[in-house]
Protein backbone atom coordinates (compact mmCIF):
# COMPACT_ATOMS: atom_id res chain seq x y z
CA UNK A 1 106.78 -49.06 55.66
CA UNK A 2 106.50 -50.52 52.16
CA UNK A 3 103.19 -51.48 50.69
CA UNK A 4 103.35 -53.81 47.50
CA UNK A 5 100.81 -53.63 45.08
CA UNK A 6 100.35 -57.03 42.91
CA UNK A 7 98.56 -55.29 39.87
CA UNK A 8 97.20 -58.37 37.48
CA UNK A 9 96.76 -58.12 33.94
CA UNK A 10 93.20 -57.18 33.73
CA UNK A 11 92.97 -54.18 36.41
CA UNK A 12 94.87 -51.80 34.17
CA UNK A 13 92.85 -49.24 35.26
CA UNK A 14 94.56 -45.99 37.47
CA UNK A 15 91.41 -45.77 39.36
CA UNK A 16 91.56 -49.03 40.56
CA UNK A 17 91.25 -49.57 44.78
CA UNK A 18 94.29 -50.83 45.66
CA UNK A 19 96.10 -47.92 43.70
CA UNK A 20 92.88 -44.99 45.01
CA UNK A 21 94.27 -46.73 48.44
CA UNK A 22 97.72 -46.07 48.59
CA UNK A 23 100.40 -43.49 48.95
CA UNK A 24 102.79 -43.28 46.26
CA UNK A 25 105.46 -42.52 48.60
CA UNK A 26 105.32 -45.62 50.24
CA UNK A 27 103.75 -47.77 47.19
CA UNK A 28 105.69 -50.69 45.03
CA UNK A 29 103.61 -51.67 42.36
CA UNK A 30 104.37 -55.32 41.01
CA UNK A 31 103.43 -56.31 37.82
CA UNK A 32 104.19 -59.67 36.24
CA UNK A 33 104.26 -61.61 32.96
CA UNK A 34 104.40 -65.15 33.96
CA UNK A 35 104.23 -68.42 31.80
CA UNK A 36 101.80 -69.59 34.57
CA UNK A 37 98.91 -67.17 33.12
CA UNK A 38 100.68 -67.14 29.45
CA UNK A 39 99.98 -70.88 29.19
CA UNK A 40 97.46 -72.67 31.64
CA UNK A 41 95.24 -72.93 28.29
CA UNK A 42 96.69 -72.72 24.66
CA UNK A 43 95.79 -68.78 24.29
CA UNK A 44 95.47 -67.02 20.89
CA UNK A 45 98.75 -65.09 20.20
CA UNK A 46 96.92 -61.95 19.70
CA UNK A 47 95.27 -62.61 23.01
CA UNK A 48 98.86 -62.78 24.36
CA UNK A 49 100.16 -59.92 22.20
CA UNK A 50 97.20 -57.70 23.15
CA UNK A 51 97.86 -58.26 27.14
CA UNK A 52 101.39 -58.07 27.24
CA UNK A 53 101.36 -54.77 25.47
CA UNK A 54 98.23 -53.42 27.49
CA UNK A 55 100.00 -54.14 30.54
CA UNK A 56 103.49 -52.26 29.55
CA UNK A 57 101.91 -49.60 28.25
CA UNK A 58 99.99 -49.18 31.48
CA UNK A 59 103.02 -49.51 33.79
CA UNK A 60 104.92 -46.74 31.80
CA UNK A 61 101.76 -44.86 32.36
CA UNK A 62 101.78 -45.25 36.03
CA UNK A 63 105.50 -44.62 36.16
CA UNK A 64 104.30 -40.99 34.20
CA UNK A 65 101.83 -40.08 37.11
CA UNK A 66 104.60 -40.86 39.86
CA UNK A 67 103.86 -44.62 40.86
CA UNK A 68 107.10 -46.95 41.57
CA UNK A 69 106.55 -49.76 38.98
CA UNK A 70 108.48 -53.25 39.24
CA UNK A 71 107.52 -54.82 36.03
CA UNK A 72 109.05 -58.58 35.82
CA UNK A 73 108.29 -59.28 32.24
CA UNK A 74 108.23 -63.01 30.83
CA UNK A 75 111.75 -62.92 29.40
CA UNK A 76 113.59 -61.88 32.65
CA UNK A 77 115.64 -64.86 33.66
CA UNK A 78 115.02 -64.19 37.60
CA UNK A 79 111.23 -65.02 36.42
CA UNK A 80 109.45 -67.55 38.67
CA UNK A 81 107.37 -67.64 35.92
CA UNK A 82 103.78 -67.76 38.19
CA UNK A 83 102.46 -65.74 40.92
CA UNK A 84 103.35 -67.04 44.06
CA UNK A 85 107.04 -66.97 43.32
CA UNK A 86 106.74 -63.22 42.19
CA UNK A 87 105.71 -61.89 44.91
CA UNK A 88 107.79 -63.50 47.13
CA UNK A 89 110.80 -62.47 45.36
CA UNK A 90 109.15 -58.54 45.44
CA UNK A 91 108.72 -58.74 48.88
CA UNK A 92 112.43 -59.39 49.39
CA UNK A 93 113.62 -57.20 46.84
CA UNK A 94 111.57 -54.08 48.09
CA UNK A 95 111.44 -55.26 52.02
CA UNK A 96 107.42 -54.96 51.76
CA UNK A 97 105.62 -54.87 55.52
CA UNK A 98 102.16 -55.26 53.66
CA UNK A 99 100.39 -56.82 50.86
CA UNK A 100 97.42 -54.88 49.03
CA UNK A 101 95.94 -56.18 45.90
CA UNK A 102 92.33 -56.30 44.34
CA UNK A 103 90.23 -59.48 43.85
CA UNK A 104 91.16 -61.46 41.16
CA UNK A 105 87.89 -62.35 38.49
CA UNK A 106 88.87 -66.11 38.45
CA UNK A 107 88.53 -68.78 41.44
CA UNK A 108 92.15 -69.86 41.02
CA UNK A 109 93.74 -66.79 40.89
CA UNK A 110 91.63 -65.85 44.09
CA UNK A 111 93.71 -68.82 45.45
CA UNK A 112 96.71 -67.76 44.93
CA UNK A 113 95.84 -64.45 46.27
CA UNK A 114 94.90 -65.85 49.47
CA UNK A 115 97.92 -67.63 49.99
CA UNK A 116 100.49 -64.37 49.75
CA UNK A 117 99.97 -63.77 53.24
CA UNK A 118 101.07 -67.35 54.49
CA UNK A 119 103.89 -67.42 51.65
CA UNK A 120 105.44 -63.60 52.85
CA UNK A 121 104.30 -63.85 56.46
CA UNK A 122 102.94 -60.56 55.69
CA UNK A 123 99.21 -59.08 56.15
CA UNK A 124 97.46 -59.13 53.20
CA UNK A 125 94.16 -57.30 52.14
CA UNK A 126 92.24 -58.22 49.35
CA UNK A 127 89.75 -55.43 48.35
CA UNK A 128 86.87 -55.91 46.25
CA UNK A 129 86.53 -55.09 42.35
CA UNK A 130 84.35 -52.37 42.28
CA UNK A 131 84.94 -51.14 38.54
CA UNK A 132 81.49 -53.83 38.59
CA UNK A 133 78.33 -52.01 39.26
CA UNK A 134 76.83 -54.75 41.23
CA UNK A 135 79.19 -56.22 44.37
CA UNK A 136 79.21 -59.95 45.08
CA UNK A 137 77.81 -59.69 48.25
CA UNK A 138 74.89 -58.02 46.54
CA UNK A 139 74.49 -60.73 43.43
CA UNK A 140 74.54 -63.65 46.08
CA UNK A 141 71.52 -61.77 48.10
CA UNK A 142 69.36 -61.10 45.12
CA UNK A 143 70.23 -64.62 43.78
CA UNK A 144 69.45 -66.14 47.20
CA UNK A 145 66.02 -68.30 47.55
CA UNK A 146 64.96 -67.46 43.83
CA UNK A 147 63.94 -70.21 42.13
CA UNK A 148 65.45 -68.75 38.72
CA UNK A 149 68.08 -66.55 38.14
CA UNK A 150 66.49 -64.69 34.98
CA UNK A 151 68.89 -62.44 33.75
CA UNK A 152 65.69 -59.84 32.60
CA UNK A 153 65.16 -59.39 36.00
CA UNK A 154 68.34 -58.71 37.48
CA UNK A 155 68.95 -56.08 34.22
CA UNK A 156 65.88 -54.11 35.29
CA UNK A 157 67.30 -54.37 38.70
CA UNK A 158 70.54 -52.92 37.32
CA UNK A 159 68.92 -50.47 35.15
CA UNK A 160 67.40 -48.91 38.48
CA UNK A 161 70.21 -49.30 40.52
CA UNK A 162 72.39 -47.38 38.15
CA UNK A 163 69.53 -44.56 36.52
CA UNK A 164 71.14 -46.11 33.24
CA UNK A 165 68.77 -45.53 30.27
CA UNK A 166 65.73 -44.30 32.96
CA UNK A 167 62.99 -41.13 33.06
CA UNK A 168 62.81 -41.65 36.84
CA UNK A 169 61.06 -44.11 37.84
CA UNK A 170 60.08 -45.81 34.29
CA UNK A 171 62.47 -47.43 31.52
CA UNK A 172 63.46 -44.58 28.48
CA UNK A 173 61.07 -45.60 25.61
CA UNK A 174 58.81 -46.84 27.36
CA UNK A 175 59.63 -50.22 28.01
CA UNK A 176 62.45 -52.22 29.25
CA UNK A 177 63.83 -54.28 26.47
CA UNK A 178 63.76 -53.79 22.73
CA UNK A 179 65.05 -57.13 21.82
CA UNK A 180 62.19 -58.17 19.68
CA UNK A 181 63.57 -55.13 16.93
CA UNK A 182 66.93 -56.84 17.08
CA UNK A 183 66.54 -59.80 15.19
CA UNK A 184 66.80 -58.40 11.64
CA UNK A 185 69.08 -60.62 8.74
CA UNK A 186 71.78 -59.01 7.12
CA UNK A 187 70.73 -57.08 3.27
CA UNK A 188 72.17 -57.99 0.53
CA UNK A 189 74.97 -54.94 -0.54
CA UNK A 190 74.75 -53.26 2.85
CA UNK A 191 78.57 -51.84 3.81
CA UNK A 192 79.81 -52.17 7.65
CA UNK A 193 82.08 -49.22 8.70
CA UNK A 194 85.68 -50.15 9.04
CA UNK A 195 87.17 -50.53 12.97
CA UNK A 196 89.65 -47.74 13.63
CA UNK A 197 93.01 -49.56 13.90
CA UNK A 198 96.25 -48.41 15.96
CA UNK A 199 99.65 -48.85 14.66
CA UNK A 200 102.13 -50.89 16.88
CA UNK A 201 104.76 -48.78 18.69
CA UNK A 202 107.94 -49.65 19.68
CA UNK A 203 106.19 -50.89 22.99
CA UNK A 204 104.02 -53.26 21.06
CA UNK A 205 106.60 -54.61 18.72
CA UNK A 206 108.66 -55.68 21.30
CA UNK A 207 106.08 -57.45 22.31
CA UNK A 208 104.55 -58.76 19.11
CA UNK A 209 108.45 -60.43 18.64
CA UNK A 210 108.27 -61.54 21.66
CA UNK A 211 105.07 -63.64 21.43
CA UNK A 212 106.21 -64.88 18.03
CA UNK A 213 109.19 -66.58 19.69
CA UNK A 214 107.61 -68.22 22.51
CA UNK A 215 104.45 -69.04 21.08
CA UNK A 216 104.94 -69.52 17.22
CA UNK A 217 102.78 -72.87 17.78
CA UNK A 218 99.95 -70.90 19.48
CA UNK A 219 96.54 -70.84 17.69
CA UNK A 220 95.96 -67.71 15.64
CA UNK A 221 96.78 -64.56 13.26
CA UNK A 222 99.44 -62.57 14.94
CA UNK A 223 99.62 -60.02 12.09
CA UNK A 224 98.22 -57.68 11.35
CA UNK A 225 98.14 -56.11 15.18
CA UNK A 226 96.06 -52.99 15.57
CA UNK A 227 94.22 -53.79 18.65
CA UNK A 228 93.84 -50.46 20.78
CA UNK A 229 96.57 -51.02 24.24
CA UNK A 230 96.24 -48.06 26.07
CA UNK A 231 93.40 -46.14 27.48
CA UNK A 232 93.31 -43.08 24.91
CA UNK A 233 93.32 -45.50 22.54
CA UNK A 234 90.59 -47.29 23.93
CA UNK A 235 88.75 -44.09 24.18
CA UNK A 236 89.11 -43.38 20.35
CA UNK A 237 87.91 -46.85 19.43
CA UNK A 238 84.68 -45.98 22.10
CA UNK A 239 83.92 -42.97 20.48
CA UNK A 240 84.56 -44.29 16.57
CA UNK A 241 81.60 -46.81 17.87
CA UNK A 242 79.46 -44.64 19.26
CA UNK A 243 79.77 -42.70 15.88
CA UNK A 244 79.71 -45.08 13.60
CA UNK A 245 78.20 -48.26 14.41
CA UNK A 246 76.12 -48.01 17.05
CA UNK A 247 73.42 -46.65 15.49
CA UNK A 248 72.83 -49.44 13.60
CA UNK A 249 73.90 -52.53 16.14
CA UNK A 250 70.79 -53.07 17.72
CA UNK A 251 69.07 -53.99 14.16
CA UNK A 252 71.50 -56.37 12.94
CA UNK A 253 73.35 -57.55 16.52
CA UNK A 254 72.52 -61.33 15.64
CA UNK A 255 73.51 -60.78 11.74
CA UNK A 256 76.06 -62.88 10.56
CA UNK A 257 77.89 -62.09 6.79
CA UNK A 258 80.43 -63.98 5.20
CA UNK A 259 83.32 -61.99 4.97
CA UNK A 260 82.59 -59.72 7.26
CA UNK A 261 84.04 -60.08 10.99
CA UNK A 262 82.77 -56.94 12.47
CA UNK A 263 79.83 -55.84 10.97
CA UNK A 264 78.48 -53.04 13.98
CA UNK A 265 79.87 -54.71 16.94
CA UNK A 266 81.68 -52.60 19.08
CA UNK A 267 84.78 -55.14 19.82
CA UNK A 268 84.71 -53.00 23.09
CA UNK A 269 85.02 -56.24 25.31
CA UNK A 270 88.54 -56.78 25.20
CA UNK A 271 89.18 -53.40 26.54
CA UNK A 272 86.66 -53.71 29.25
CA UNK A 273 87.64 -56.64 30.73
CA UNK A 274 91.15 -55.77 31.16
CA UNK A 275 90.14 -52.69 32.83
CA UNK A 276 90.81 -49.94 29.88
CA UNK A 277 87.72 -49.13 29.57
CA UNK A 278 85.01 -48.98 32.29
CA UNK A 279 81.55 -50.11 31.98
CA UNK A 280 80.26 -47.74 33.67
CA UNK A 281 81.61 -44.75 31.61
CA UNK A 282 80.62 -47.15 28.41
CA UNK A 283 77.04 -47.15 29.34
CA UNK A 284 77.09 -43.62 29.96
CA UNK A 285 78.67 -42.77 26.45
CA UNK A 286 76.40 -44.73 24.72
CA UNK A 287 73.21 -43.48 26.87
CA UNK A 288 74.40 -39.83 25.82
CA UNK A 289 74.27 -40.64 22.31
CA UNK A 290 70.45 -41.70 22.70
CA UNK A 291 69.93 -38.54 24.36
CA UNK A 292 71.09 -36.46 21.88
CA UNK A 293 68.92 -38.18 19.58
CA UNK A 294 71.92 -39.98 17.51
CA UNK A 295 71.21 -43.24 18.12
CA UNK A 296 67.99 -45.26 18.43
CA UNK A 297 66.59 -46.96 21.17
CA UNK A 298 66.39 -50.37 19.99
CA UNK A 299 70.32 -49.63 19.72
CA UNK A 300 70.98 -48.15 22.78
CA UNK A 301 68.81 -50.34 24.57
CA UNK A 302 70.69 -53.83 23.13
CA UNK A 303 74.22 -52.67 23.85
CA UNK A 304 73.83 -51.47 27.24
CA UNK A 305 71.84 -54.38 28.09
CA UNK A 306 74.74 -56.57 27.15
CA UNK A 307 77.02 -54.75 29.59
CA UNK A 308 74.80 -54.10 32.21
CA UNK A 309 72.61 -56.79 32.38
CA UNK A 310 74.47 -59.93 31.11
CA UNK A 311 77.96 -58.75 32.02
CA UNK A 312 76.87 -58.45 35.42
CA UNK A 313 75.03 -61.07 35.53
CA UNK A 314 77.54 -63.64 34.28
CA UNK A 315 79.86 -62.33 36.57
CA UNK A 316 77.68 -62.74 39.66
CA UNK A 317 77.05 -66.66 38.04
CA UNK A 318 80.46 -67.09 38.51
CA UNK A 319 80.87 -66.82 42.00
CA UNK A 320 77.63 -68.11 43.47
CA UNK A 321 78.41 -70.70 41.19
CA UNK A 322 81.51 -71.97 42.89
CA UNK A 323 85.29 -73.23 41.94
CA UNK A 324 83.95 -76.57 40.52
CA UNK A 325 81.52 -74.87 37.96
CA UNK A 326 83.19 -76.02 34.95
CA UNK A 327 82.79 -79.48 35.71
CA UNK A 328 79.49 -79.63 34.92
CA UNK A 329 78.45 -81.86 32.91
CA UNK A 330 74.48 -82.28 32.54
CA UNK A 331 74.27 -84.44 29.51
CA UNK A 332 77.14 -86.57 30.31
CA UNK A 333 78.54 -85.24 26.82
CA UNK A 334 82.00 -86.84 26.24
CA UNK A 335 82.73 -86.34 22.90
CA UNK A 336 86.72 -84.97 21.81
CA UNK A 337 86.16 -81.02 20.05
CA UNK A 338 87.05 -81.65 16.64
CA UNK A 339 90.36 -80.73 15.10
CA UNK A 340 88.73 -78.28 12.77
CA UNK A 341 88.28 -75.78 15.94
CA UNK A 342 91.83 -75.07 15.68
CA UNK A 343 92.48 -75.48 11.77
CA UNK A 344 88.79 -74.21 10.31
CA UNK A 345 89.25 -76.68 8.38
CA UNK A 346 85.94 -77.95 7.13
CA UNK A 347 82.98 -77.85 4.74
CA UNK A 348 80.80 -76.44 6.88
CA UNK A 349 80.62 -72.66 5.95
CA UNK A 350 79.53 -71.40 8.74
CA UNK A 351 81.74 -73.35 11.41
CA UNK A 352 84.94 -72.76 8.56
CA UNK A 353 83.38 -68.61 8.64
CA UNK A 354 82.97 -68.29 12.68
CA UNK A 355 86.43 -70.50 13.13
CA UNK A 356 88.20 -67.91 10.44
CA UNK A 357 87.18 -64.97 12.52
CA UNK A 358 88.36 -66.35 15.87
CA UNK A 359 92.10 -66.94 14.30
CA UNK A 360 92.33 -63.80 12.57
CA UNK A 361 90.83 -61.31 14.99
CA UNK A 362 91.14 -63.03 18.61
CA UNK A 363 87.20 -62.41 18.14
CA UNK A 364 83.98 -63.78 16.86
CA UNK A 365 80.63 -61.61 18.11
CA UNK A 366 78.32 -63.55 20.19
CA UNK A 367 76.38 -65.39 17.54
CA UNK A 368 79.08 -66.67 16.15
CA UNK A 369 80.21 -68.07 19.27
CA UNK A 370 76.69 -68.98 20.77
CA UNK A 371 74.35 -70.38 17.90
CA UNK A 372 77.47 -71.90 14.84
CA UNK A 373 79.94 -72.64 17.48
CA UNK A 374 78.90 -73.70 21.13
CA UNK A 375 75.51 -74.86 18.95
CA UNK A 376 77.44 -77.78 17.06
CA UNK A 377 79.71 -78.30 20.05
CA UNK A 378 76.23 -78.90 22.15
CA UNK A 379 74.51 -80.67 19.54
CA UNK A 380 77.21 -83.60 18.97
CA UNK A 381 77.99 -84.02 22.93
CA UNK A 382 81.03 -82.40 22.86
CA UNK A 383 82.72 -83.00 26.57
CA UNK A 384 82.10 -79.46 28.10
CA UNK A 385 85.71 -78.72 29.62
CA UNK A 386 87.25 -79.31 26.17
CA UNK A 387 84.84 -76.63 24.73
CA UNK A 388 85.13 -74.08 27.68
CA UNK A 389 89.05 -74.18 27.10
CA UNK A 390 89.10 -73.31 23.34
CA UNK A 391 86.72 -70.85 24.02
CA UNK A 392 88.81 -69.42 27.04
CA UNK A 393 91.87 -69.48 25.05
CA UNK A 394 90.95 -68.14 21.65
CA UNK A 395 89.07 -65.22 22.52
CA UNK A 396 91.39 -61.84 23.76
CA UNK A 397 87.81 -60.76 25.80
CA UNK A 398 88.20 -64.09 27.54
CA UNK A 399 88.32 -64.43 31.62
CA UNK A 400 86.89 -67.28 33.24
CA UNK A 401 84.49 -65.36 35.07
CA UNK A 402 82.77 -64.43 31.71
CA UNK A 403 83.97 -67.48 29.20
CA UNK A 404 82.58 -69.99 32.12
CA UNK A 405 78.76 -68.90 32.61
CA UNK A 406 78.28 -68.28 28.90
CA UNK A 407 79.76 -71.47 27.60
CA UNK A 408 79.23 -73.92 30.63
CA UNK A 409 75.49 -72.36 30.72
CA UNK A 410 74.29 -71.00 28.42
CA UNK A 411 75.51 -72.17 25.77
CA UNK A 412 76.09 -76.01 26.38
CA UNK A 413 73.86 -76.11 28.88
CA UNK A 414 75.93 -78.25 31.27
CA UNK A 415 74.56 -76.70 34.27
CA UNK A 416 71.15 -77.88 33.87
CA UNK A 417 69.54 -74.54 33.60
CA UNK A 418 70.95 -72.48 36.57
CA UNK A 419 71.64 -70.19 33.57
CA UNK A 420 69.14 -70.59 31.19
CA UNK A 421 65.63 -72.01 30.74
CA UNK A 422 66.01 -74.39 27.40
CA UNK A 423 69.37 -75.18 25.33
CA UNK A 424 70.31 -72.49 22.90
CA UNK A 425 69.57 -76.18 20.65
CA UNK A 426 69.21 -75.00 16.22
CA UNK A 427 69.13 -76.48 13.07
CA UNK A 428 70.37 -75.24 9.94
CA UNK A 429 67.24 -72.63 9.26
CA UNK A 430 68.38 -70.44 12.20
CA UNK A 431 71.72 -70.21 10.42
CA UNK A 432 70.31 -69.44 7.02
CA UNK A 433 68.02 -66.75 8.34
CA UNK A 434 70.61 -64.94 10.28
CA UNK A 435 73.75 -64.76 7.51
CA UNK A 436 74.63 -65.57 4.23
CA UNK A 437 76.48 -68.42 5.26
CA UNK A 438 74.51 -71.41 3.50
CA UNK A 439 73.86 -69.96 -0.07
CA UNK A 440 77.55 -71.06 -1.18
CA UNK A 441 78.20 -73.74 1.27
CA UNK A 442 79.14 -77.54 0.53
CA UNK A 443 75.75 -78.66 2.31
CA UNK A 444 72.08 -77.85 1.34
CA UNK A 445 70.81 -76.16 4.73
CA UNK A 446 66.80 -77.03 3.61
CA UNK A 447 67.76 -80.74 3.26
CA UNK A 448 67.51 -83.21 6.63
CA UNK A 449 68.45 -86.10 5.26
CA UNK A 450 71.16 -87.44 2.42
CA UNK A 451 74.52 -86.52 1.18
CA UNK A 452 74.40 -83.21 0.87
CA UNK A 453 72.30 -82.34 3.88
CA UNK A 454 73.01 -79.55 6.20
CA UNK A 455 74.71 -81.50 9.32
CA UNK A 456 72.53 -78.78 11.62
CA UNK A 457 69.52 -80.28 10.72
CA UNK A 458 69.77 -84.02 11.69
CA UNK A 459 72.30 -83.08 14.56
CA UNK A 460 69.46 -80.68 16.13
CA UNK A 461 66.64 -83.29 15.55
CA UNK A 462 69.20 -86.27 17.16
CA UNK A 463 70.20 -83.82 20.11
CA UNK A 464 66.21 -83.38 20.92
CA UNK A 465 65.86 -86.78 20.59
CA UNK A 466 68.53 -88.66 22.59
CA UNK A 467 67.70 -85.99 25.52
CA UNK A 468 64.03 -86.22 25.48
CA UNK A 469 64.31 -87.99 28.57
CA UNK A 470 65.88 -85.09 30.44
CA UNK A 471 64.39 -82.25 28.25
CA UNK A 472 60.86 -83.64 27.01
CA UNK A 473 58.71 -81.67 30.05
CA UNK A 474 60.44 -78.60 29.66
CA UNK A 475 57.80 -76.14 29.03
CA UNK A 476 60.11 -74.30 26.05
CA UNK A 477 60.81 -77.12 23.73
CA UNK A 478 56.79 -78.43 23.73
CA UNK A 479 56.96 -77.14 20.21
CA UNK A 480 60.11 -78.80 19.00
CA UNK A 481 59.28 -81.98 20.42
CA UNK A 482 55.53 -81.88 18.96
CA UNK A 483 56.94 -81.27 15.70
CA UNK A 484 59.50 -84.60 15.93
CA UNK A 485 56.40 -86.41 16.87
CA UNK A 486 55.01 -85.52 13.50
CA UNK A 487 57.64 -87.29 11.63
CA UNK A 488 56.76 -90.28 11.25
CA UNK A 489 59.01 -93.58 12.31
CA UNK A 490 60.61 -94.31 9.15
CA UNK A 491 61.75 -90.71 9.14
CA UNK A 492 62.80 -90.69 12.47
CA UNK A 493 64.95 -93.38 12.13
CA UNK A 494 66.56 -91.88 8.86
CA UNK A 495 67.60 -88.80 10.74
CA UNK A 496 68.92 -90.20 13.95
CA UNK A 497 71.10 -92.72 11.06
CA UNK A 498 71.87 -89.18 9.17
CA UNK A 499 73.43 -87.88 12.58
CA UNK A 500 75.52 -90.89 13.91
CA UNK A 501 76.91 -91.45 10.47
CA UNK A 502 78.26 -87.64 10.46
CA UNK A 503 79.28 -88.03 14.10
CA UNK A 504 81.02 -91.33 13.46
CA UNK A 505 83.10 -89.33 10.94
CA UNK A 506 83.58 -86.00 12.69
CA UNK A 507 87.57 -85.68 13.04
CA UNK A 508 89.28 -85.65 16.55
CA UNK A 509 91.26 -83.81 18.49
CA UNK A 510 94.04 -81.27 17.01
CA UNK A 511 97.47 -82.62 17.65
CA UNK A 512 98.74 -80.25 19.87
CA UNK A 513 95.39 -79.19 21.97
């Protein structure tokens, strides 16, 4: 009896069910690099690069505790180069009677997982993910019959169901959320501590030439490579946060500088999401540190509310949401992304700042990608799917079950609200308060109108406007449209003319994408 293991690349974690299930004795596990995955959207090389890498390093690991690893890597000229062909060809090679593998985070790949047993005429099982703190089953029954899904309630619901950050019955602190002390602008002079960075081995640069050959044409920075691959090294960079930036994330979380990519983000995601790091044991680390009076609570509070509150809470999105999810299309937005995603080529500081980022890091933090990127996308009616690909292939945290929810929902808003209450819809002052983006940019961010005139400030006005009919009652934007009633028509009509003469002009699509 011979039990195959399909292993995808983001459960590279040993304690994963399918592997806590199964006797080593007995146990083939498969793990494949296939142009399939490689290519269904134009990924970042160092997305690629980072993957490849995590997933060798984690089958040599595997093959150091005693587990039978066939790796098919993307070069082998046997390849079927997706899935369904893999297996298959495992299942002859190793004469497999069974078929164990854990739930894939993305509808599709749950498709193809569901058809093994019909394409090997074999039984197989597909166990849940539990390295999630909150099961499907469970998301669906606390979504079901609530008229919103608001993520502050399902945190507190995760912040009780875990102990995470509680003196028994009541929140640590005092209260549940500390968001209100997280809002602070970046100082003038202040100094970020540098990311710890891990050399490429021999593993790595094998990999690193082999992305360079097949995807030279891919978005992105390759080099310099010092993302962390294996668990230890994941570990280190977990620890240098905890250290060193942490303390000082939840003040400036939403700060943006010039310059500066990383500021006191953790860049923890990546590692998470592939299953190197668990966010359980994440939450705990950081938790201890509050205890031990390190770290702050407006910190503390901020970080692990990002993992367990939204991180679970996209996730559960995702699946009650359905296969057809990022199709949505609320505002009927059809608009091409512009060319200067890819290229950061523009005037535009801030897009030209968050667009750098992206290419040379395979990240952006989530201001960046919420209020300068997925803002402008919304505000010019940028046809959702277009933006939920570049934002699924440029980003090395990026699976659909995350990408989707935050980009479809929250921040285009092309589910209606399932998500969210209001747009995350804002002009140019948002921008200016948040970074230094707009003291040395091409555009004046306090003008609305003329030459020189922030394009965030007409586009946010124009967005408001052309949508009043499906946004005018909602009780959250009362404000914003109150205060473009106050402008009177003539000034109106010059901002609405300011917008459709920079939209008429915006570039479109990348050649290539």
């Amino acid at each position: 009896m011979t039990c195959l293991v399909p292993l995808l690349g983001d459960q590279l974690s040993p304690g994963l069910a399918a592997l806590r299930e199964a006797d080593k004795a007995d146990t083939i596990v498969l793990m494949m690099e296939v142009a399939a995955e490689a290519s269904y959207v134009p990924h970042h090389r160092k997305k690629i690069a980072f993957l490849f890498s995590a997933m060798r390093h984690f089958a040599a690991e595997l093959r150091d505790a005693g587990w039978t690893v066939d790796y098919v890597a993307l070069d082998d000229l046997a390849n079927g180069q997706d899935f369904d062909s893999e297996v298959v060809r495992a299942v002859a090679r190793h004469g497999a009677t069974s078929i164990v593998t854990v739930e894939a985070g993305e509808w599709r790949v749950i498709d193809a997982q569901q058809r093994w047993g019909a394409l090997t005429g074999l039984p197989c099982t597909i166990l849940p993910d539990d390295r999630f703190l909150f099961s499907r089953t469970d998301f669906a029954d606390w979504a079901h019959n609530r008229k919103r899904l608001v993520m502050e309630d399902f945190y507190r619901l995760m912040r009780r169901h875990t102990g995470i950050l509680m003196d028994g019955i009541a929140p640590a602190g005092g209260q549940w959320n500390f968001d209100i002390e997280n809002r602070k602008p970046p100082r003038k002079g202040m100094t970020y501590p540098p990311l710890p960075a891990f050399a490429p081995d021999a593993i790595t640069a094998a990999v690193l030439d082999l992305v360079a050959a097949r995807f030279g044409n891919n978005f992105g920075e390759l080099l310099p490579f010092s993302h962390a691959v294996t668990r230890d090294q994941a570990l280190v960079a977990l620890d240098d946060f905890i250290r060193h930036r942490l303390p000082r994330f939840g003040d400036y979380q939403d700060a943006m500088v010039a310059g500066e990519d990383h500021l006191f983000h953790s860049q923890l995601s990546s590692a998470m999401n592939c299953g190197l790091l668990l966010p359980l044991e994440v939450c705990q680390a950081a938790e201890a540190a509050y205890r031990a009076g390190t770290v702050p609570i407006n910190a503390v509070e901020g970080f692990i509310r990002q993992i367990l509150g939204w991180r679970e809470y996209v996730r559960g999105i995702h699946w009650i949401a359905g296969p057809d999810y990022t199709a949505r299309n609320h505002f009927g937005a059809t608009r091409d992304l512009p060319a200067f995603y890819w290229t950061g080529e523009t005037d535009m500081r801030c897009l030209a700042e968050s667009v750098g980022a992206t290419s040379r890091h395979a990240h952006a933090h989530h201001i960046q990608r919420l209020m300068v990127l997925g803002n402008f996308a919304m505000l010019i009616g940028t046809d959702p799917v277009q933006i939920h690909v570049w934002f699924l292939a440029v980003y090395d945290d990026a699976y659909e079950w995350v990408e989707a929810p935050n980009v479809i929902g929250m921040s285009q808003f092309a589910d209606g609200g399932l998500m969210g209450s209001k747009p995350y819809a804002g002009g140019g002052a948002y921008i200016n308060r948040m970074s230094d983006y707009c003291g040395r940019c091409r555009y004046n961010v306090k003008q609305r109108t003329g030459p020189d005139a922030c394009p965030f400030n007409s586009l946010y006005w124009d967005f408001l406007a052309r949508h009043r009919d499906t946004l005018g009652r909602n009780n959250r934007l009362l404000r914003m449209y109150d205060g473009w009633d106050r402008f009177d028509a003539a000034e109106q009509g010059a901002i609405r003319a300011q917008a459709a003469e920079f939209m008429a002009a915006l570039p479109g699509k990348a050649e290539g994408y």
